[in-house]
Protein backbone atom coordinates (compact mmCIF):
# COMPACT_ATOMS: atom_id res chain seq x y z
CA UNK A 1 -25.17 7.78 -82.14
CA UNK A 2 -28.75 8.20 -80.22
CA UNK A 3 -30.06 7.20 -84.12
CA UNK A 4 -28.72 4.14 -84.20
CA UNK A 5 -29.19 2.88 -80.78
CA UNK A 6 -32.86 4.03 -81.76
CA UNK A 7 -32.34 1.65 -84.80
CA UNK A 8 -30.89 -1.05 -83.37
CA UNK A 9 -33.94 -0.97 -80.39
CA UNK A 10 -36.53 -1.15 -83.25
CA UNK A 11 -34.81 -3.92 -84.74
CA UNK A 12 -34.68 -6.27 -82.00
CA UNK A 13 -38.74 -5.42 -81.26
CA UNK A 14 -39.29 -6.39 -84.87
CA UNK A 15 -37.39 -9.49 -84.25
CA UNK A 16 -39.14 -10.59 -80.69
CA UNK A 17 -42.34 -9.88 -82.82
CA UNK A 18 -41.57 -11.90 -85.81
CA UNK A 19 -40.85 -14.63 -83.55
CA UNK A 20 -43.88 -14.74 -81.33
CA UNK A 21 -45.93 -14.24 -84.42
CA UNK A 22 -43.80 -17.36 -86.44
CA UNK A 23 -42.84 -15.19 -89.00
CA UNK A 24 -39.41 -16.17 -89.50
CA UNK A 25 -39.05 -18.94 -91.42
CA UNK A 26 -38.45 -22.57 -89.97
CA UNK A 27 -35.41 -22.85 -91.72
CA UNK A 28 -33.84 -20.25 -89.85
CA UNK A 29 -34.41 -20.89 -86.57
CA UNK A 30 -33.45 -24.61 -87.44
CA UNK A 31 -29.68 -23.28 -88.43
CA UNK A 32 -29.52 -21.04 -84.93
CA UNK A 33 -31.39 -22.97 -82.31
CA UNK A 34 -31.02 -19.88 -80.12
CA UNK A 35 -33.15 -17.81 -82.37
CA UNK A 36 -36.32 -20.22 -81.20
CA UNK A 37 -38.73 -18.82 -78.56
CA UNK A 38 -37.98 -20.13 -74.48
CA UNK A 39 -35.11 -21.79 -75.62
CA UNK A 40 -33.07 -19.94 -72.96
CA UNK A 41 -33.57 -22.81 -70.49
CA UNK A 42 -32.79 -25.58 -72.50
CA UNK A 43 -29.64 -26.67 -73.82
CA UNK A 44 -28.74 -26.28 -77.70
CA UNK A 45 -25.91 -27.35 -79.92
CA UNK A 46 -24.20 -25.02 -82.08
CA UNK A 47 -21.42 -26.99 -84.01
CA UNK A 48 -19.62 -28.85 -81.61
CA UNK A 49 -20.31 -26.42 -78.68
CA UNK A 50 -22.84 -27.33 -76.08
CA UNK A 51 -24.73 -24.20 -74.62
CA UNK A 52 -26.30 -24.82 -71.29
CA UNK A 53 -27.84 -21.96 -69.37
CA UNK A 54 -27.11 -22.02 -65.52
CA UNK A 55 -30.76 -22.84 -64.30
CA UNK A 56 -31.10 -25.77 -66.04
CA UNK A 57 -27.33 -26.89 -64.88
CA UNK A 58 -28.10 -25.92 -61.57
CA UNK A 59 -31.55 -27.80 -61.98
CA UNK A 60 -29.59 -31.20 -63.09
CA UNK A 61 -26.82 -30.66 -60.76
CA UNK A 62 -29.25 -30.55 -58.09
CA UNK A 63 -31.53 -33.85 -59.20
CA UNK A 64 -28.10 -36.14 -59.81
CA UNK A 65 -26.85 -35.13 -56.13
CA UNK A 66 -29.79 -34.81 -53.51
CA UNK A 67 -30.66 -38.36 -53.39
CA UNK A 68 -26.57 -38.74 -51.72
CA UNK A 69 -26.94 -35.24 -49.17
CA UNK A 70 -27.84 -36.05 -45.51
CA UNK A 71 -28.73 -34.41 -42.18
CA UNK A 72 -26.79 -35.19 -39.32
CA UNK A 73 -28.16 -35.21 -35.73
CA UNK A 74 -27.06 -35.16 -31.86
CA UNK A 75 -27.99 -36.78 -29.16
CA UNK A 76 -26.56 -36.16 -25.48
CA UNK A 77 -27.87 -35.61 -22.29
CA UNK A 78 -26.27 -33.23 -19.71
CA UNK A 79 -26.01 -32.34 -16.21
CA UNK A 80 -26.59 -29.36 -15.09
CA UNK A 81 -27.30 -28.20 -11.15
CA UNK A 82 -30.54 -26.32 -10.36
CA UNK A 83 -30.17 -23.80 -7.48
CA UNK A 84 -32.83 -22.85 -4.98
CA UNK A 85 -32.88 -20.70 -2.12
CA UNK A 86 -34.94 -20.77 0.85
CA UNK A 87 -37.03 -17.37 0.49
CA UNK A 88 -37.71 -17.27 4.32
CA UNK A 89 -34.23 -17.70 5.36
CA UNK A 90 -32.07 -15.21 3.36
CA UNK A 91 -29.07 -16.89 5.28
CA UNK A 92 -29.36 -20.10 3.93
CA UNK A 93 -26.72 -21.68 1.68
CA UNK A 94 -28.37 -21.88 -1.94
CA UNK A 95 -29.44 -25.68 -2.18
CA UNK A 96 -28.02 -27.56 -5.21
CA UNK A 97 -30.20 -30.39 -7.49
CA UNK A 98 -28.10 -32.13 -10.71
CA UNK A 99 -30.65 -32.36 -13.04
CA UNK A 100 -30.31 -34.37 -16.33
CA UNK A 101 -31.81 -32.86 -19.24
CA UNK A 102 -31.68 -34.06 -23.18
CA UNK A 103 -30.02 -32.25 -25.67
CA UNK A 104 -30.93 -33.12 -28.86
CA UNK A 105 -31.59 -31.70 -33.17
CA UNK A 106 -29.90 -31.48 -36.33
CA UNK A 107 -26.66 -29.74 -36.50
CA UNK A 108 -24.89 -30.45 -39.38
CA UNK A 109 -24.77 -31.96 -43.00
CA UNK A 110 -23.12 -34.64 -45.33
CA UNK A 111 -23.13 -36.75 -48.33
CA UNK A 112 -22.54 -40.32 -49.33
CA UNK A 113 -19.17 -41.15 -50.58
CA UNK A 114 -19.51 -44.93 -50.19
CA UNK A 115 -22.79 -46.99 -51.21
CA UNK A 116 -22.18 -49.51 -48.45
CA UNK A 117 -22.48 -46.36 -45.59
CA UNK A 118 -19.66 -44.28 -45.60
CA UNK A 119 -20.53 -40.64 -45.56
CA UNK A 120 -18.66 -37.19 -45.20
CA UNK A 121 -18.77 -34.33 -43.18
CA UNK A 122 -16.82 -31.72 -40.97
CA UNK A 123 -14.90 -33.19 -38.06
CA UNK A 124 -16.36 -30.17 -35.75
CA UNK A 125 -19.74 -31.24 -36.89
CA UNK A 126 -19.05 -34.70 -34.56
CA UNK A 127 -16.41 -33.19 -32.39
CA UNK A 128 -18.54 -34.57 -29.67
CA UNK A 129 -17.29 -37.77 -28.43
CA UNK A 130 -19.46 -38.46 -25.48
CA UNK A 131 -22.61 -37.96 -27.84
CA UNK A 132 -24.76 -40.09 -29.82
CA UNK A 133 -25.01 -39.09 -33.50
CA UNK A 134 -28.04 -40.13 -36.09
CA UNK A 135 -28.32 -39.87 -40.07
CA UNK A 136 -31.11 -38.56 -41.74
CA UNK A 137 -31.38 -40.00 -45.68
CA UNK A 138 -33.31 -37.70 -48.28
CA UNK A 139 -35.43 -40.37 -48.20
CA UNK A 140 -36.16 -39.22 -44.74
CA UNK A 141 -35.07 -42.97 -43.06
CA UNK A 142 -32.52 -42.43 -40.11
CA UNK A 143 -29.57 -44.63 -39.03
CA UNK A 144 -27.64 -44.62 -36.02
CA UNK A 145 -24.18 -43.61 -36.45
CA UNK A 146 -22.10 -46.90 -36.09
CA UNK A 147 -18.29 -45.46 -36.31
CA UNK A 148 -16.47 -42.25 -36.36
CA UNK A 149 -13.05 -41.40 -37.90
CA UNK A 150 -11.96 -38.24 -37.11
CA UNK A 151 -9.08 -36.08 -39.22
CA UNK A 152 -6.20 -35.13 -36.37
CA UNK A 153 -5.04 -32.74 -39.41
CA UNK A 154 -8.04 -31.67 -41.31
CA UNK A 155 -11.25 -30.26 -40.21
CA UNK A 156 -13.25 -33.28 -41.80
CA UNK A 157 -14.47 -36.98 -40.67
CA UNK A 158 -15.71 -40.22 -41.66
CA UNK A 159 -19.32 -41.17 -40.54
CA UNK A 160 -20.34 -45.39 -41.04
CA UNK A 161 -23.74 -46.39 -41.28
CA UNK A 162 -25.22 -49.72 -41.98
CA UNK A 163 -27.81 -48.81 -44.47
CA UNK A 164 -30.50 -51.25 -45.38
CA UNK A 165 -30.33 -50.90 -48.64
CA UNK A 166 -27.36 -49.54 -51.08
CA UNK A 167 -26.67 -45.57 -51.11
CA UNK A 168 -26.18 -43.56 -54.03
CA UNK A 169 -22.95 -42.11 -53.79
CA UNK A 170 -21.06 -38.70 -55.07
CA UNK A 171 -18.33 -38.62 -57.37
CA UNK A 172 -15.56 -36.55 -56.30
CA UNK A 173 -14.36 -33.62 -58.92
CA UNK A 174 -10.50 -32.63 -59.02
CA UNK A 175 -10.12 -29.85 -57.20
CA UNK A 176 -6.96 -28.96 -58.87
CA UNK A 177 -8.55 -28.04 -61.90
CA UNK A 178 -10.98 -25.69 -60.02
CA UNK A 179 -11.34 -22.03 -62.39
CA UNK A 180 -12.51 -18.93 -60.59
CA UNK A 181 -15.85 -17.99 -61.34
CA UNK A 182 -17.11 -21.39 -61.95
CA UNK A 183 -20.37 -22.72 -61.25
CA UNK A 184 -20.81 -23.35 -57.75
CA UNK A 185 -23.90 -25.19 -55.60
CA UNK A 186 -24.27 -25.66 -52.27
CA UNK A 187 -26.57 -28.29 -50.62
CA UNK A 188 -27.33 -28.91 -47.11
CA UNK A 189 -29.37 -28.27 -43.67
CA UNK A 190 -28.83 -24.35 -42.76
CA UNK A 191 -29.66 -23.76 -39.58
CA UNK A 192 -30.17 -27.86 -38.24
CA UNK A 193 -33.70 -27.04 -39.75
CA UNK A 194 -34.11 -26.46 -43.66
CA UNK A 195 -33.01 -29.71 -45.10
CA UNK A 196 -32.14 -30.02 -48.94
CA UNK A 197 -31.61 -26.27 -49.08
CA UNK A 198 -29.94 -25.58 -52.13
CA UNK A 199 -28.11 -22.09 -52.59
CA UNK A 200 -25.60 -21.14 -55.39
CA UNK A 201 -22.95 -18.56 -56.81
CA UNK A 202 -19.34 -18.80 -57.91
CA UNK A 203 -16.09 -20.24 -57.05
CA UNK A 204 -14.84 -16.87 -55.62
CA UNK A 205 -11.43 -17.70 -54.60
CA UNK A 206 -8.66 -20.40 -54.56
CA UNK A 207 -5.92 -21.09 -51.56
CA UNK A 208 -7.33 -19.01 -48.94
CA UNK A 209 -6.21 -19.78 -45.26
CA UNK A 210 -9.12 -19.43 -43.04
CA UNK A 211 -10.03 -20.36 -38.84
CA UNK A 212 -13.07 -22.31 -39.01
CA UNK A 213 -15.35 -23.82 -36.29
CA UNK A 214 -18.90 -24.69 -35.01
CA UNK A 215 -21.30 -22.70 -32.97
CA UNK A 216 -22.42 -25.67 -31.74
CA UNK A 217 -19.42 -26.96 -30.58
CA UNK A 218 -17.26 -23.91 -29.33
CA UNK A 219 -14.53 -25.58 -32.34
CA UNK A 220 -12.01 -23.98 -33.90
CA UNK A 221 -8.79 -24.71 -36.09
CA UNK A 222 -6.63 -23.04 -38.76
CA UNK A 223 -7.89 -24.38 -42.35
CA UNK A 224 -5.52 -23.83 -45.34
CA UNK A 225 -5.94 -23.36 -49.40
CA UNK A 226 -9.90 -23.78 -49.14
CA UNK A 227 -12.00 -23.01 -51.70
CA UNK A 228 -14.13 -19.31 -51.50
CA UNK A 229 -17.67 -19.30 -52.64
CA UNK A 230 -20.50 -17.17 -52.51
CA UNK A 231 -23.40 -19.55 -52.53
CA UNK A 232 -25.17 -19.01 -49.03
CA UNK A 233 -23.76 -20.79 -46.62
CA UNK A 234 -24.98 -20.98 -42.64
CA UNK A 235 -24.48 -23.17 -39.95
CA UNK A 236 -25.97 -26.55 -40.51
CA UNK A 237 -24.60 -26.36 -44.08
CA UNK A 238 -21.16 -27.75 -42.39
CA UNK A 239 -20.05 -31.01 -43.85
CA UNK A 240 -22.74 -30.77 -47.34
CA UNK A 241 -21.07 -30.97 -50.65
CA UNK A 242 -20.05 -28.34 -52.80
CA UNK A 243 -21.38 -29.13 -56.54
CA UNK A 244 -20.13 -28.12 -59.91
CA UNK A 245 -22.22 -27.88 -62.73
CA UNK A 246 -21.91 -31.78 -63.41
CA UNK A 247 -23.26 -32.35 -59.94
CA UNK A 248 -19.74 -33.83 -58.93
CA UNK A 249 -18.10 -32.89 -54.99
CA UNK A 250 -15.43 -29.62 -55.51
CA UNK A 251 -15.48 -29.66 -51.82
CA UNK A 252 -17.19 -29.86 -48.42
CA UNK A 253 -18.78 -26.39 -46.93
CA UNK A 254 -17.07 -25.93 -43.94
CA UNK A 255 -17.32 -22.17 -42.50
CA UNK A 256 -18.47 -19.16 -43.41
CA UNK A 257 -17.32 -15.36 -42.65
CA UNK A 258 -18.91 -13.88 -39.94
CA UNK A 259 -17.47 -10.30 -40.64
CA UNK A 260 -19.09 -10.21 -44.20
CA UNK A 261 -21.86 -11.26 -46.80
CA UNK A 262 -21.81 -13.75 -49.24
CA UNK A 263 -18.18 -15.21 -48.10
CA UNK A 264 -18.10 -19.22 -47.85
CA UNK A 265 -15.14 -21.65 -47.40
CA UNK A 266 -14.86 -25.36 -48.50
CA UNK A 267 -12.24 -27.70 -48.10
CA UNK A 268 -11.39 -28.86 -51.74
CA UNK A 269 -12.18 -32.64 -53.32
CA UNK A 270 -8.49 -33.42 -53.38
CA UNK A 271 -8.03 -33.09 -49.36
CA UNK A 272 -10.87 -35.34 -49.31
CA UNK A 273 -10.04 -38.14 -51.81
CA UNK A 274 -6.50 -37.91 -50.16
CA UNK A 275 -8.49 -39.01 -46.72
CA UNK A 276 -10.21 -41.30 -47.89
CA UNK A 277 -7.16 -43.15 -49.20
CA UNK A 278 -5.45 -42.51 -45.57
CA UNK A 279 -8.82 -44.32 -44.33
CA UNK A 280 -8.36 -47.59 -46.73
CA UNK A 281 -4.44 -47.87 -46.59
CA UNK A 282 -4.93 -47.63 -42.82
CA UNK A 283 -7.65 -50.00 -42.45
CA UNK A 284 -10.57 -48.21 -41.69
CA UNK A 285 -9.01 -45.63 -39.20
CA UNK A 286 -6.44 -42.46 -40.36
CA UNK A 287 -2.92 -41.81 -39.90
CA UNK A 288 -1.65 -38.68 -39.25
CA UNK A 289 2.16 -37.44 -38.24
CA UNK A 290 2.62 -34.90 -36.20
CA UNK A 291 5.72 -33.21 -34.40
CA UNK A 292 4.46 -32.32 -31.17
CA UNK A 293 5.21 -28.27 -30.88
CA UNK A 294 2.58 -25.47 -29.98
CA UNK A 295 4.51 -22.57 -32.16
CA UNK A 296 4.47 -19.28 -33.43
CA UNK A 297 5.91 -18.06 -36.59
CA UNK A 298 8.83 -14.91 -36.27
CA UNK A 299 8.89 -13.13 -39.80
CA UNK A 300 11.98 -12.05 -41.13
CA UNK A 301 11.01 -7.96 -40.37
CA UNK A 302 10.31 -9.51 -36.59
CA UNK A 303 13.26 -11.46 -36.55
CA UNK A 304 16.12 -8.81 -37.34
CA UNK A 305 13.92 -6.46 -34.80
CA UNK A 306 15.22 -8.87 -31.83
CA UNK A 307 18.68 -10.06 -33.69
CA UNK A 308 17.27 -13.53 -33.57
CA UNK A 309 16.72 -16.09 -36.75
CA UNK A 310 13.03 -16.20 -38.29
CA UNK A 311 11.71 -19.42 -37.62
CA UNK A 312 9.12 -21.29 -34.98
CA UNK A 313 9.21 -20.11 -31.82
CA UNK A 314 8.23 -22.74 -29.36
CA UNK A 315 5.73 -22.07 -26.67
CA UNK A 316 5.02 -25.64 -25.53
CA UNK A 317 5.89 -28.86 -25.99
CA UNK A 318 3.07 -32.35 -26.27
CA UNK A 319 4.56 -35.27 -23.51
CA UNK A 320 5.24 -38.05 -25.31
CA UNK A 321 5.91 -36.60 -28.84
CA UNK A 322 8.84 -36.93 -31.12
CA UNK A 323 9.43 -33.55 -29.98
CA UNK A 324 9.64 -34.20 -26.66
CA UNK A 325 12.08 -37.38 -26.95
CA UNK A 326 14.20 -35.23 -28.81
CA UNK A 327 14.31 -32.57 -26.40
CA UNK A 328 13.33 -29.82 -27.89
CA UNK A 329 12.69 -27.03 -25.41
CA UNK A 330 10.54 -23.78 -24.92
CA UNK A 331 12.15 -21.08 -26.39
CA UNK A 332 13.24 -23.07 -29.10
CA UNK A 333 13.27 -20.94 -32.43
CA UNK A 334 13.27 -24.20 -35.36
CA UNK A 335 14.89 -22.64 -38.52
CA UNK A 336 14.59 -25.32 -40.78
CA UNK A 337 13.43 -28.91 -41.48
CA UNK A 338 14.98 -30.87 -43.62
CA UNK A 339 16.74 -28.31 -45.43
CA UNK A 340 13.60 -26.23 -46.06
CA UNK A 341 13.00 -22.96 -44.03
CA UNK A 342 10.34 -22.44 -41.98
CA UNK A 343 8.43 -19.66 -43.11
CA UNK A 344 4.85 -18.54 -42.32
CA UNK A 345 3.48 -20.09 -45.91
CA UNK A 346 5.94 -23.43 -45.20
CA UNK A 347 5.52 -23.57 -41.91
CA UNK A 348 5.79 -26.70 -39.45
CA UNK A 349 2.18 -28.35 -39.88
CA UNK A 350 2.93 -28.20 -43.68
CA UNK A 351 5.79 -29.63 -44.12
CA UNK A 352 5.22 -32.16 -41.49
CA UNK A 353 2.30 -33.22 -43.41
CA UNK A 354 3.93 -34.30 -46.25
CA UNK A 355 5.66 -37.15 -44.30
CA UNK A 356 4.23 -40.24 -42.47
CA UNK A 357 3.84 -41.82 -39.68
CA UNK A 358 7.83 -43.49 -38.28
CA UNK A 359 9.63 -40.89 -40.68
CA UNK A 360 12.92 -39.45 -39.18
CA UNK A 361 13.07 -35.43 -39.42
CA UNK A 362 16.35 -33.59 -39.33
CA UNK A 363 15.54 -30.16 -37.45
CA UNK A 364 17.77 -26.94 -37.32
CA UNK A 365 17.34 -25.27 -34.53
CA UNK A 366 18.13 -22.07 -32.45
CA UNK A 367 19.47 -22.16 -28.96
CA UNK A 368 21.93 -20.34 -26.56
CA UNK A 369 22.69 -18.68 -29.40
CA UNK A 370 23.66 -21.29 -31.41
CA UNK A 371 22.23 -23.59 -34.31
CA UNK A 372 22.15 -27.06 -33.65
CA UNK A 373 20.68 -30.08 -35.39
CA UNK A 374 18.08 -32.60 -34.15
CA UNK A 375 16.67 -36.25 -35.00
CA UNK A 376 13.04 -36.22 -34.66
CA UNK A 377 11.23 -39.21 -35.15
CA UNK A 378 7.09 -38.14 -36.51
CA UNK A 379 4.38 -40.30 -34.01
CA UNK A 380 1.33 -40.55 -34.50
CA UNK A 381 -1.35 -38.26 -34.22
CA UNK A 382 -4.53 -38.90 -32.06
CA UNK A 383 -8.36 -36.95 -32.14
């Protein structure tokens, strides 16, 4: 065995050798493009398979997409009170001065999905409302943010700019197709300060259910079947696109895992291209349903525990909902909707989601013992 490993190691020097030196002939090398010296960066056809190493994918990916990535920046100023205390009168009530102060600096990323302005990003990137938000182009030219749509459902938003000139926009991948261990980039602005940082790795994992949110914004919500990577990503990489090889949008980085290395989340291109529909049909704002319960999920192993069905519990109830008009109560356990059980992978938000806006929602539910049925009418979620 050690003999022909020995062999097999002389071999190969021989062939490095004969190559460097141009020994073998041209008509070789012609037949098996690979055989040819620093072709492992370039891209070769053998038959009618294309062989493209990952640098130079990564290298195209990258050229094809930066000029659509942008930075995203704050504005706000705040009040905060000053205190001072009179140090020759230790009895003295502390005296209190409001003083304004300016908060501003990058905190997030996006990309162009729309030439005429319309860009994408993470809802919790603009969660602000009483701010003022700028764009940053790669061409380094900044536009104040005219509108913001913000996702009641989905941890993403709509930015509108009025650019001077037409934007190069991203194509959106399907999602759906999405293998693991794919080519994965990530572009964005880590930190609000290294713009057009590009990181990459794999497409880790598929359907995960993650809570994401903002450091700068204290945000949080419950994200489902996002899209695991490990290309690097850190805050200020919220709302930048997730590239495939082609340098077409797989997703939009949203969080990553504070408890481990190497662990990133993006909502998928489908979610997306699904908004941006909502946005159009809607005309220009987005249309959510929503039920109008605060719940938690009792598992069947839970349920039989406290002789009770497995369900939604209710713990509160939104004024003005469908929910509330049809009187559902705290302590409410909801069974089923529609026929379909609520479980803790089918749960309320889920299924509601698959309706719209005016549908009519029949609702089993648990009470005094007894299952009863309710109408529920879906309204209309708000930001």
């Amino acid at each position: 065995m050690k003999r022909l490993l020995v062999l097999a190691s002389v071999i190969f020097l021989l062939v490095v050798y004969a190559l460097n030196k141009g020994l073998i002939p041209a008509s070789l090398t012609a037949h098996f493009p690979l055989l040819q010296v620093g072709n492992e960066q370039k891209i070769s056809q053998i038959g009618n398979v294309t062989v493209t190493s990952e640098e130079s994918a990564i290298v195209s990916a990258v050229d094809k997409a930066l000029p659509s990535v942008v930075t995203i920046a704050i504005k706000k100023t705040v009040t905060q009170n000053v205190y001072s205390i009179d140090p020759f009168n230790p009895f003295a009530q502390p005296n209190v001065q409001p003083q304004q102060q300016k908060v501003e600096g990058n905190i997030g990323s996006g990309f162009v999905i729309d030439k005429n302005g319309v860009i994408i990003t993470n809802k919790h990137v603009v969660a602000d409302t009483e701010a003022t938000y700028t764009v940053i182009t790669n061409a380094n030219k900044t536009y104040t943010v005219d509108k913001i749509v913000r996702d009641p459902l989905n941890d993403l938003a709509i930015v509108k700019i009025t650019p001077k000139e037409l934007l190069s926009p991203l194509q959106l991948a399907d999602s759906g197709a999405l293998k693991l261990g794919q080519l994965a980039i990530a572009i964005g602005t880590p930190l609000g300060e290294f713009k057009n940082t590009v990181t990459s790795g794999i497409v880790s994992g598929l359907g995960r259910g993650i809570t994401a949110g903002s450091p700068y914004e204290g945000y949080v919500e419950r994200l489902d079947n996002v899209i695991q990577t490990d290309a690097a990503i850190s805050p200020g990489n919220s709302g930048g696109p997730l590239l495939n090889s082609s340098g077409q949008v797989i997703g939009i980085n949203t969080a990553v895992s504070q408890q481990g290395q190497n662990i990133g989340f993006a909502i998928p291109a489908n979610v997306i291209r699904e908004l941006l529909s909502n946005y159009v049909a809607s005309g220009g704002t987005i249309s959510r349903p929503y039920l109008g319960v605060r719940y938690s999920i009792i598992d069947r192993d839970t349920a039989l525990l406290n002789k009770v069905p497995a369900g939604a519990l209710v713990r509160d109830i939104v004024k003005g909902s469908g929910a509330d008009e049809a009187k559902i109560i705290v302590g409410d356990i909801i069974t089923e909707i529609d026929g379909n059980p609520i479980t803790k992978e089918e749960d309320i938000a889920k299924l509601v989601a698959s309706h719209k806006v005016g549908d009519t929602l029949s609702l089993t539910v648990f009470r005094d013992k007894k299952m009863q049925k309710l109408q529920v009418e879906l309204k209309k979620a708000t930001e």
